[in-house]
N, C-alpha and C. Protein backbone atom coordinates (compact mmCIF):
# COMPACT_ATOMS: atom_id res chain seq x y z
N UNK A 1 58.29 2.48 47.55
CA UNK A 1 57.64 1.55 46.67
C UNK A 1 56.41 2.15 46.04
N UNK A 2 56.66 2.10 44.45
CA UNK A 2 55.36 2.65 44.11
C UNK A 2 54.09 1.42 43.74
N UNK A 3 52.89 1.49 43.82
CA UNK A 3 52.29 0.69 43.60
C UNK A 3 51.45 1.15 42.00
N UNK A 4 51.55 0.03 41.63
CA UNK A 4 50.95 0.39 40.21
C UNK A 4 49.61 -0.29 39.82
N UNK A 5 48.61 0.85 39.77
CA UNK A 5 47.08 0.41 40.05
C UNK A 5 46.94 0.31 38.18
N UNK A 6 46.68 -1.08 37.99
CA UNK A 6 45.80 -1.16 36.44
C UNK A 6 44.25 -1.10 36.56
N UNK A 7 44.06 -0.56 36.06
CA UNK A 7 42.62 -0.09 35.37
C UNK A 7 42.01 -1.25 34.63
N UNK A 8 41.10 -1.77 34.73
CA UNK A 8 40.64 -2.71 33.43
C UNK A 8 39.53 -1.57 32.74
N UNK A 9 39.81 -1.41 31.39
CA UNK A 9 39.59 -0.79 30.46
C UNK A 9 38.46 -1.90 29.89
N UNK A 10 37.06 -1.14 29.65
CA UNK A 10 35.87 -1.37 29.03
C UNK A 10 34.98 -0.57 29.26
N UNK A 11 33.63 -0.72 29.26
CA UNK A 11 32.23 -0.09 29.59
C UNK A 11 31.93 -0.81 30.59
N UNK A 12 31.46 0.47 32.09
CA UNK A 12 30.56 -0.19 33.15
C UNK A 12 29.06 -0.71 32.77
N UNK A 13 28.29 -0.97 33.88
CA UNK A 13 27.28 -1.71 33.49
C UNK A 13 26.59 -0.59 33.50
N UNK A 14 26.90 0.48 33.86
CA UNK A 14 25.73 1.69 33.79
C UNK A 14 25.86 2.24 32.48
N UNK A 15 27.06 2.50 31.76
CA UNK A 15 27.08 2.72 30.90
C UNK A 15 27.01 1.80 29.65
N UNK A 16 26.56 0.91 29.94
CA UNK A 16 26.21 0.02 28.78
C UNK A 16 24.73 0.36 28.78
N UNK A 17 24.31 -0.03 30.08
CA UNK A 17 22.20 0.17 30.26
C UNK A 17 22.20 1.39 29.55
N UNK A 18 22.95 2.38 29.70
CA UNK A 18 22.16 3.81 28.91
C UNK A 18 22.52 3.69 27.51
N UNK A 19 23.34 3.06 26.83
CA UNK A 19 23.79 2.92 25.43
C UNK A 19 21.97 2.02 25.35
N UNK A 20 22.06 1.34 25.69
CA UNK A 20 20.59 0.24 25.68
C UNK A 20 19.38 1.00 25.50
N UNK A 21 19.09 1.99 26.40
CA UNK A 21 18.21 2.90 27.18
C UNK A 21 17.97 3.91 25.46
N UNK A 22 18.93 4.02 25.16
CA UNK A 22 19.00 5.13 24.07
C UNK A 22 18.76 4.58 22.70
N UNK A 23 19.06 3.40 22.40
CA UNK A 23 18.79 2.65 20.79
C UNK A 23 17.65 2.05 21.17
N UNK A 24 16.45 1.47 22.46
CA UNK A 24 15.47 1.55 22.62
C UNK A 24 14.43 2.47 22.50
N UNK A 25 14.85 3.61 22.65
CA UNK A 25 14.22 5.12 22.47
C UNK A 25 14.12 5.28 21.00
N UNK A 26 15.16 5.65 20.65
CA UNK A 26 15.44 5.78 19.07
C UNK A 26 14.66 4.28 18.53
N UNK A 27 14.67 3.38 18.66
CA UNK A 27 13.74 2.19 17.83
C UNK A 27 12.20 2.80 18.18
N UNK A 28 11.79 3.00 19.34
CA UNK A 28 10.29 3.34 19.82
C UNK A 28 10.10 3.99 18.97
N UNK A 29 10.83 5.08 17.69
CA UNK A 29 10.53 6.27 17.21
C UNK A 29 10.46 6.20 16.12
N UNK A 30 11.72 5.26 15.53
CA UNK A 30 11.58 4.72 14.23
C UNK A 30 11.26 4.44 13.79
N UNK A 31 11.16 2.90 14.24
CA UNK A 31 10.43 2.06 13.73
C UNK A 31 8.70 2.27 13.21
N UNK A 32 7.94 2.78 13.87
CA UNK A 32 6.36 2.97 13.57
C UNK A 32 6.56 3.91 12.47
N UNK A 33 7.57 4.82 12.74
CA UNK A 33 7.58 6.45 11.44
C UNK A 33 7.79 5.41 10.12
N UNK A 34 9.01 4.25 10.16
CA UNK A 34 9.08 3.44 8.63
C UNK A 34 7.66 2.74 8.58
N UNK A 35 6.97 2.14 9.76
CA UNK A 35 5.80 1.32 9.03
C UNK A 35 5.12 1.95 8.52
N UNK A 36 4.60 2.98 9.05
CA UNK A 36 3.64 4.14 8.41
C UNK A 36 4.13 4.63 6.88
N UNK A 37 5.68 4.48 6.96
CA UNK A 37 5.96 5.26 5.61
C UNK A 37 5.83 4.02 3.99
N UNK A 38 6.01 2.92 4.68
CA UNK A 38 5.85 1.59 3.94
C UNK A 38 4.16 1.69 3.52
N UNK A 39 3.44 1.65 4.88
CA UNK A 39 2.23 1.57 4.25
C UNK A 39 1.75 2.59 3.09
N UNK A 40 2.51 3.68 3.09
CA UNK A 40 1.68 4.89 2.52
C UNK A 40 2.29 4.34 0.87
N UNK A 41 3.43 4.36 0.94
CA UNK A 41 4.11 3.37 -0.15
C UNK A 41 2.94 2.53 -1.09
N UNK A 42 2.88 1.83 -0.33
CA UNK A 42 1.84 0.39 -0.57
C UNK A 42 0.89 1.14 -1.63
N UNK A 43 0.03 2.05 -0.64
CA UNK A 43 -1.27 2.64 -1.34
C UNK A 43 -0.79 3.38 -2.18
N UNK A 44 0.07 4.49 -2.42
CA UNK A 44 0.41 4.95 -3.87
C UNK A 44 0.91 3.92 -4.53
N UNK A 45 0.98 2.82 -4.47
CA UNK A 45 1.19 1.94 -5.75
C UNK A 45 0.29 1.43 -5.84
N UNK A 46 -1.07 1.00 -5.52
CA UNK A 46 -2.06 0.51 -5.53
C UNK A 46 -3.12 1.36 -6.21
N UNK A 47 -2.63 3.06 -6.12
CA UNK A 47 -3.43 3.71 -7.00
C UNK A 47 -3.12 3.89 -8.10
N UNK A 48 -1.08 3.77 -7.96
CA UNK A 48 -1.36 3.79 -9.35
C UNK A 48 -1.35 2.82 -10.13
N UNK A 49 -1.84 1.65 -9.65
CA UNK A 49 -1.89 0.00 -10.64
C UNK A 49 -3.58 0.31 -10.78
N UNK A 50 -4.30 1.14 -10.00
CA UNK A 50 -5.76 1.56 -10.10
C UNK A 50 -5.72 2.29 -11.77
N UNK A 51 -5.08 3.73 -11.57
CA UNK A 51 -5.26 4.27 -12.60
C UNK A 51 -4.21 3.66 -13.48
N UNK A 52 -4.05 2.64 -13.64
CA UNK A 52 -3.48 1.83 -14.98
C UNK A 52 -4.39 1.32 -15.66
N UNK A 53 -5.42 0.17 -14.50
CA UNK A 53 -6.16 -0.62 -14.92
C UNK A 53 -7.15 0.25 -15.76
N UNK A 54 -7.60 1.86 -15.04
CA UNK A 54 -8.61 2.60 -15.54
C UNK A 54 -7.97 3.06 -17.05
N UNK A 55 -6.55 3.26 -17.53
CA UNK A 55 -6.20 3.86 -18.41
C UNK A 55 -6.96 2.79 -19.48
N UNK A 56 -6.04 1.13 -19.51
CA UNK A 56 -6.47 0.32 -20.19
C UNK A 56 -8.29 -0.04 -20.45
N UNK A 57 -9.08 0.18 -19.46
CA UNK A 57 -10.85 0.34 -19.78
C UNK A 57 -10.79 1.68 -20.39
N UNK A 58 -10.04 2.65 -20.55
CA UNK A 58 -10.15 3.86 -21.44
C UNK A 58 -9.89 3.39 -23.11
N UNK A 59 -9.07 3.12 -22.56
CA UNK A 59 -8.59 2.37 -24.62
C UNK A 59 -9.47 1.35 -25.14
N UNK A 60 -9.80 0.31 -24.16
CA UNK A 60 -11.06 -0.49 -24.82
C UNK A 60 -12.08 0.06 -25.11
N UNK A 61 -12.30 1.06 -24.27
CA UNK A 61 -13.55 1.91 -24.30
C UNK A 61 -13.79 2.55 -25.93
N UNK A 62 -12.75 3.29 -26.20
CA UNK A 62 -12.12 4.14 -27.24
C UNK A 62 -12.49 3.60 -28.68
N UNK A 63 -12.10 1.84 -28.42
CA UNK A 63 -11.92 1.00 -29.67
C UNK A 63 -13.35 0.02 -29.75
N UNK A 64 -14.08 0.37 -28.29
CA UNK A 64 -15.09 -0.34 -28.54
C UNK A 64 -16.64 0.35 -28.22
N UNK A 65 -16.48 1.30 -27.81
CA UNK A 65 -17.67 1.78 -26.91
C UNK A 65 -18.08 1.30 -26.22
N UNK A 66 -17.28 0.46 -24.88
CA UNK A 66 -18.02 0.03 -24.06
C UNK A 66 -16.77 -0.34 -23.34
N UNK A 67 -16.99 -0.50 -21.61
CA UNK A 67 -15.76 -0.85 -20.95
C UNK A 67 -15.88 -2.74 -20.83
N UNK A 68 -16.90 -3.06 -21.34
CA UNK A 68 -16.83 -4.29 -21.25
C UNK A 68 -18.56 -5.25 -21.14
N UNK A 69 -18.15 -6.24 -21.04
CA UNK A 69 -19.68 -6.88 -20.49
C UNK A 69 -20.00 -6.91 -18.63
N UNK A 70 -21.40 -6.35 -18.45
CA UNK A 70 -21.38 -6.46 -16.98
C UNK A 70 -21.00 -7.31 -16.17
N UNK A 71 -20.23 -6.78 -15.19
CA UNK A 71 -19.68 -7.97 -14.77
C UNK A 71 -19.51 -7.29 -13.08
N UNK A 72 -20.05 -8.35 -11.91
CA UNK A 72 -20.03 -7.74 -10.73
C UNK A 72 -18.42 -8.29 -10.26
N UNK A 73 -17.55 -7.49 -9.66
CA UNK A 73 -16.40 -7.77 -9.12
C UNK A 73 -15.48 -8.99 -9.44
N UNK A 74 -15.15 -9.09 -10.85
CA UNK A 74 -14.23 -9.43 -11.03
C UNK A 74 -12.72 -9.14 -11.02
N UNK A 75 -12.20 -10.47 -11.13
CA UNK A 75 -10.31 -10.20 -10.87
C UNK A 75 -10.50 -9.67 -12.19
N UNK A 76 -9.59 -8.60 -12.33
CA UNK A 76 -9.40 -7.91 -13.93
C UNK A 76 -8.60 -9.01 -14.67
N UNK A 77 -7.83 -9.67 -14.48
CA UNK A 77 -7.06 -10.66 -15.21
C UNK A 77 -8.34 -11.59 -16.18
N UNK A 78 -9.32 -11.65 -15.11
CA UNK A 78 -10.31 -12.82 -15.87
C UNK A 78 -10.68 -11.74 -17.51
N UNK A 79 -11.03 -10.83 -17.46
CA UNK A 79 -11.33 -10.73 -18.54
C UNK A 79 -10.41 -9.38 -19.25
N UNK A 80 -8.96 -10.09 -18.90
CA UNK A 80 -7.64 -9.94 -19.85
C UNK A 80 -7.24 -8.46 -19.77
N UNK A 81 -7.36 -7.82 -18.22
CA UNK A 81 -7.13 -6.64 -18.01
C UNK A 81 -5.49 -7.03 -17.34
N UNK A 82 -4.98 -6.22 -17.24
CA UNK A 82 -3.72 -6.03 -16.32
C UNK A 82 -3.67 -4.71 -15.42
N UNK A 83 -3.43 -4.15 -14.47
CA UNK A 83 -2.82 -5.25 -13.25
C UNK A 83 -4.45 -5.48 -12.01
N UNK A 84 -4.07 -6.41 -11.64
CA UNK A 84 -4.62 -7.46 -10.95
C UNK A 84 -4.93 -6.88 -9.63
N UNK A 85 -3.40 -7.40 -8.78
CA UNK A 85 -3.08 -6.71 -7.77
C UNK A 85 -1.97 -5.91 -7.52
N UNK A 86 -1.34 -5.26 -6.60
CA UNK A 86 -0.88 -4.32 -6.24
C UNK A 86 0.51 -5.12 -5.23
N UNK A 87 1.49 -4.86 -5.30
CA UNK A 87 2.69 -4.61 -6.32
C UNK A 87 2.34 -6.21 -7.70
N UNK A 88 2.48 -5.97 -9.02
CA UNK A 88 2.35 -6.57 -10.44
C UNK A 88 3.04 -8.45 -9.87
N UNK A 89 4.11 -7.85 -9.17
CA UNK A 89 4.45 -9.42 -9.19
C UNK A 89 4.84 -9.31 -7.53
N UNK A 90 5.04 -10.54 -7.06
CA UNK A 90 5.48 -10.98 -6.00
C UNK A 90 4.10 -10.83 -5.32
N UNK A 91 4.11 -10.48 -3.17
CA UNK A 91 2.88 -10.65 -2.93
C UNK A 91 2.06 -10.05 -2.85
N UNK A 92 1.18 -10.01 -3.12
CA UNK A 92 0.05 -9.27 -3.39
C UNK A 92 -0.19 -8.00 -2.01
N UNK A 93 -0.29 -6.77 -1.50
CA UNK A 93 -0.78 -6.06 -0.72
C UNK A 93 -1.81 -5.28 -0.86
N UNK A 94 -2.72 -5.10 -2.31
CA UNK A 94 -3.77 -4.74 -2.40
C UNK A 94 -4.29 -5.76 -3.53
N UNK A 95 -5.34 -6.29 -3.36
CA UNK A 95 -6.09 -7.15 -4.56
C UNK A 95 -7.18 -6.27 -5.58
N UNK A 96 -6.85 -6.07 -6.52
CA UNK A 96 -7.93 -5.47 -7.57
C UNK A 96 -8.99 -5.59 -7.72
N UNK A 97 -10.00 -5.28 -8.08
CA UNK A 97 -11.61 -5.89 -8.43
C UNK A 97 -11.87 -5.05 -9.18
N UNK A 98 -13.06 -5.59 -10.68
CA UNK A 98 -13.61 -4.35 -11.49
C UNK A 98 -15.11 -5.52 -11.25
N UNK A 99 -15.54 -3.83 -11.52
CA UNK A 99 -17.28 -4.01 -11.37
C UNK A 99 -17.60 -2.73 -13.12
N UNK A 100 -18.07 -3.73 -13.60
CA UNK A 100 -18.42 -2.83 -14.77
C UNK A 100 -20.24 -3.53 -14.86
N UNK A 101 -21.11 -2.05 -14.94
CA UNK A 101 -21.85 -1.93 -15.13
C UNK A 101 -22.72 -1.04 -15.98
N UNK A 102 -24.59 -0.85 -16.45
CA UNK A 102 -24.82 -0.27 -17.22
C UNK A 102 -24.62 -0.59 -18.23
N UNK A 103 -24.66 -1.45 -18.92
CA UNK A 103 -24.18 -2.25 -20.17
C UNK A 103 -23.18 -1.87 -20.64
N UNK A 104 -22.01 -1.93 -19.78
CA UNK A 104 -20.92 -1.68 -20.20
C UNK A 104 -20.29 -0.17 -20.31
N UNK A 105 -21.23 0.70 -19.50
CA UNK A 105 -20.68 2.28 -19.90
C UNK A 105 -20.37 2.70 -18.40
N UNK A 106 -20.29 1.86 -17.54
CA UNK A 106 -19.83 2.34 -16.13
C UNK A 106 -18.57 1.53 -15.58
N UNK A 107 -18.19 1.69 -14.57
CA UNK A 107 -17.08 0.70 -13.88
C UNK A 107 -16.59 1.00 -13.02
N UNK A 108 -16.36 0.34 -11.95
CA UNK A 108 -16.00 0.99 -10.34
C UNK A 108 -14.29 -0.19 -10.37
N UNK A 109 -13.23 0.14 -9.80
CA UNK A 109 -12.63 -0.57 -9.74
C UNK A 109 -12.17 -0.05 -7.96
N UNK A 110 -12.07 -1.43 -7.47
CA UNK A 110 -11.87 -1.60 -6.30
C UNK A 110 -10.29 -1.99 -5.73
N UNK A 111 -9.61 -1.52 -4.59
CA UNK A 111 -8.32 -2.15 -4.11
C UNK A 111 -8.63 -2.63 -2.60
N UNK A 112 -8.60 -3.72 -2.16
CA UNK A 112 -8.91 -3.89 -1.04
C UNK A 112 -7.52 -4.53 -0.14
N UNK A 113 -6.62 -3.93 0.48
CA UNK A 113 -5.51 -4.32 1.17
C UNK A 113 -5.53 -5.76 1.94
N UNK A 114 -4.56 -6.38 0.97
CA UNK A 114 -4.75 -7.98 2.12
C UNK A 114 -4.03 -7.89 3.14
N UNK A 115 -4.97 -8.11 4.15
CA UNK A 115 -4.76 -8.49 5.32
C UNK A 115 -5.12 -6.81 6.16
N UNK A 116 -5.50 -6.65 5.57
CA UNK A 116 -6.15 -5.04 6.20
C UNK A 116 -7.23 -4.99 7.21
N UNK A 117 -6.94 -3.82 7.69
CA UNK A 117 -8.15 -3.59 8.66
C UNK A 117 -9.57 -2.75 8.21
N UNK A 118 -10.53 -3.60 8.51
CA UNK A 118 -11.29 -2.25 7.94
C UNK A 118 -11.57 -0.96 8.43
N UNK A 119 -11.15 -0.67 9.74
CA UNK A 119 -11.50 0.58 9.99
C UNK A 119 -10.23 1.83 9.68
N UNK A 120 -9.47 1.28 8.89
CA UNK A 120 -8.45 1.85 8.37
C UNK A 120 -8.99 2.54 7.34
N UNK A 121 -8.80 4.06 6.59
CA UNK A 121 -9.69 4.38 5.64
C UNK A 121 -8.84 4.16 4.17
N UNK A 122 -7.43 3.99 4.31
CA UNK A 122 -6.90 3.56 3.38
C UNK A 122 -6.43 2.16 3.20
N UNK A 123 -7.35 1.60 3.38
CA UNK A 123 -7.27 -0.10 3.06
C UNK A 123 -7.88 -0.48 2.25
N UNK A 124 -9.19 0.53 1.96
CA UNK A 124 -9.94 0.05 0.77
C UNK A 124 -10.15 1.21 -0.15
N UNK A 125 -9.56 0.89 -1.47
CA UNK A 125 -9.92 2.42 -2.17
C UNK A 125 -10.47 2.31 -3.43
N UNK A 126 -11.58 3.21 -3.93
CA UNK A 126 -12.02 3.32 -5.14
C UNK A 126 -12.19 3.90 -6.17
N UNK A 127 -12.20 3.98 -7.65
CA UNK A 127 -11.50 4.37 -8.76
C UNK A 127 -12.94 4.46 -9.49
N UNK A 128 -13.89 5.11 -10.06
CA UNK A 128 -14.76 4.63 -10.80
C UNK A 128 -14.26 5.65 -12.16
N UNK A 129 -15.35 5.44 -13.55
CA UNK A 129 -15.36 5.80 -14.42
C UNK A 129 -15.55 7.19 -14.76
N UNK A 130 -15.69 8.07 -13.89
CA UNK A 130 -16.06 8.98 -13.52
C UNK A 130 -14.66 9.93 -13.13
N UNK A 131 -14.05 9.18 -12.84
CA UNK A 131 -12.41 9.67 -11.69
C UNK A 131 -12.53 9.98 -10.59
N UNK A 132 -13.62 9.64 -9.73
CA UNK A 132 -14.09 9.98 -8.45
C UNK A 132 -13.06 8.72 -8.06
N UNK A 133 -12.69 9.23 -6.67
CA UNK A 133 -11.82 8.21 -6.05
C UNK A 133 -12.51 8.43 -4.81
N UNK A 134 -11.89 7.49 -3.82
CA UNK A 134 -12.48 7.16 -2.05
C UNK A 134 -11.34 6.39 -1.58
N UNK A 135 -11.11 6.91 -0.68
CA UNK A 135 -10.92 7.89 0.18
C UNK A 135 -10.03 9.20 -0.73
N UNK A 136 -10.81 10.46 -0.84
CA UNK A 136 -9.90 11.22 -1.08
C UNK A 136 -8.28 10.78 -1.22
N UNK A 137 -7.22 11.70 -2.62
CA UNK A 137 -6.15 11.39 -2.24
C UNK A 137 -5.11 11.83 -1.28
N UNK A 138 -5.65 12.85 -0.98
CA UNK A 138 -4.64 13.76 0.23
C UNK A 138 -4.75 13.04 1.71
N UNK A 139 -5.66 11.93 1.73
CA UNK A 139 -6.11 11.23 2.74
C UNK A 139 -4.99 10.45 3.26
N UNK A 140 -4.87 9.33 1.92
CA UNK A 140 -3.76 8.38 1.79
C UNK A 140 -2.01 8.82 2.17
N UNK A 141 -2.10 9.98 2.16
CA UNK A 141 -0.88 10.82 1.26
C UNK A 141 -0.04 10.74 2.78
């Protein structure tokens, strides 16, 4: 008489925990490398909605001699600049500010990351008339 041993065919429990063990590992690794790569994202678009806003105070400048009337930290929208904040539409991840001063022959424009930390050095960055920026760009990068 032969006896006929069936097998039940699946994954043990050990070998399921290490399938587990291993896409836990791999997430620990991933995941932070995409947030980091999102954030850096963020801020090159935030500089360059910076040097947009600075292009457009170049052309007024051009047609008027002056970047504007002094004005301490305003939303650029108020006085009919574009862009605002950082990404143009949907939600906002950096908010704009212009500071034009000197009767109109200076201007600092500001990005300040919503919901940012401040001891982050790329959460807040600055653009003046000058092309001096802060934090360096190789910083952000």
């Amino acid at each position: 008489m032969k006896q006929s041993l069936s097998r039940a065919r699946g994954f043990t429990l050990i070998e399921l925990m290490i399938a587990v063990v291993i896409v836990g590992i791999l997430a620990a690794i991933a995941i932070p490398s995409y947030l980091r790569y999102v954030e850096r994202a963020q801020t090159r678009d935030a500089q360059a909605a910076m040097q947009s806003l600075a292009l457009a105070l170049e052309r007024h400048y051009s047609q008027t001699y002056s970047y504007g009337s002094d004005a301490d930290s305003v939303v650029p929208s108020s006085v009919d600049l574009s862009p605002s904040q950082s990404p143009e539409s949907g939600p906002a991840k950096y908010q704009l500010t212009l500071d034009i001063e000197s009767s109109g022959q200076r201007y600092t424009i500001t990005g300040k990351r919503v919901n940012g930390d401040a001891d982050e050095p790329c959460d807040s960055l600055t653009l003046d008339s000058q092309g001096n920026r802060s934090p360096a760009p190789d910083i952000c990068s």
